[in-house]
Protein backbone atom coordinates (compact mmCIF):
# COMPACT_ATOMS: atom_id res chain seq x y z
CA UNK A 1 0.00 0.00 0.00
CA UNK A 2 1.70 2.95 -1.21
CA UNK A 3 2.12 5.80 1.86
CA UNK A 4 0.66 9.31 1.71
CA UNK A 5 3.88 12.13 0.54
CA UNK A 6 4.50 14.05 3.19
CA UNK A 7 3.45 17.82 3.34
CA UNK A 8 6.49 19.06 2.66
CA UNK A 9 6.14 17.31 -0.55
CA UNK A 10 3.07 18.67 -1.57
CA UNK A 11 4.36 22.02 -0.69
CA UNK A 12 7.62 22.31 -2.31
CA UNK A 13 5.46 20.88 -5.43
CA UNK A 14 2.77 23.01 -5.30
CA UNK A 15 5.45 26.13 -4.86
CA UNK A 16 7.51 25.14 -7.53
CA UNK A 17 5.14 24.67 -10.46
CA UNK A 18 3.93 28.44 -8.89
CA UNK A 19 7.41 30.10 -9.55
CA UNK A 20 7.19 28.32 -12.82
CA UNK A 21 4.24 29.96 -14.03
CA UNK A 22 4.76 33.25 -14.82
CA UNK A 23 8.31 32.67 -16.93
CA UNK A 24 5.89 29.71 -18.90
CA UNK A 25 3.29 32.08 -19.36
CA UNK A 26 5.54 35.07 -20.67
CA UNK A 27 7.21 32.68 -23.13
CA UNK A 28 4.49 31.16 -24.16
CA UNK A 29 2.72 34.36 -24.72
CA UNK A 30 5.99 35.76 -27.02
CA UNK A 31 5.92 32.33 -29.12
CA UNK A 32 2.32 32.58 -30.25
CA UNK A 33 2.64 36.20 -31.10
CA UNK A 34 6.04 35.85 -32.72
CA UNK A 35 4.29 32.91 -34.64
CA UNK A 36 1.12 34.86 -34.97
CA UNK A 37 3.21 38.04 -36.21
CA UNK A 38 4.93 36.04 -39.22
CA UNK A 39 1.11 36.40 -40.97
CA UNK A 40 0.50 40.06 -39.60
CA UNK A 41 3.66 41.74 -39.81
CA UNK A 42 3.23 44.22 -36.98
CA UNK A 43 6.81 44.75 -35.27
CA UNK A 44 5.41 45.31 -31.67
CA UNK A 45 3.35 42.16 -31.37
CA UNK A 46 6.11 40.22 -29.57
CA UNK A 47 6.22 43.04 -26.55
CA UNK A 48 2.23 42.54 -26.85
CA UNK A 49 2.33 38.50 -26.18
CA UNK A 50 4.91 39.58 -23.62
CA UNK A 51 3.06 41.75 -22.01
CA UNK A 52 -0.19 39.29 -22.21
CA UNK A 53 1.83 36.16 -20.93
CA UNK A 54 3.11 38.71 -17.89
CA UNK A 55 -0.68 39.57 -16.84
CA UNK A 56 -2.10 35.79 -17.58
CA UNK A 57 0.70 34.35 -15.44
CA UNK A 58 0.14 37.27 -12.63
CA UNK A 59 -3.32 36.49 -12.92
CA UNK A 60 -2.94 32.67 -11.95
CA UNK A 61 -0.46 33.25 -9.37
CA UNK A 62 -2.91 35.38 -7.94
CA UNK A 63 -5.61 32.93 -7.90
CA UNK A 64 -3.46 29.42 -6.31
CA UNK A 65 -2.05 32.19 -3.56
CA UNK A 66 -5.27 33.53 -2.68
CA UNK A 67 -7.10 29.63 -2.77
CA UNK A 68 -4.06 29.03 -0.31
CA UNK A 69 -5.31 31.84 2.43
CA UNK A 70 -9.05 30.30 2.67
């Protein structure tokens, strides 16, 4: 019977795939819009997706931290 993982465990995993979000989201936001830009051809679409992964990945760190104070 397999045992439970300790707390510890669950925290350090549940902190880690946090301080992994927001550099995920900004580079996934500057690959679609560098991908996206290649059929638009506007030069500042990049910084947007950059800008859009920032707030996404704010956004969701946001969210787990403030599901962790209830």
């Amino acid at each position: 019977m397999p045992s439970k993982p300790e707390r510890s465990t669950l925290w350090l995993g549940k902190y880690l795939s946090l301080a992994l979000t927001l550099p995920a989201s900004v580079f996934a936001g500057y690959l679609v819009a560098t991908f996206i830009q290649h059929w638009l051809h506007w030069t500042l679409l990049p910084v947007m997706g950059i800008l859009a992964g920032t707030a996404a990945g704010a956004i969701r760190i946001i969210q787990e931290t403030s599901r962790d104070d209830k």
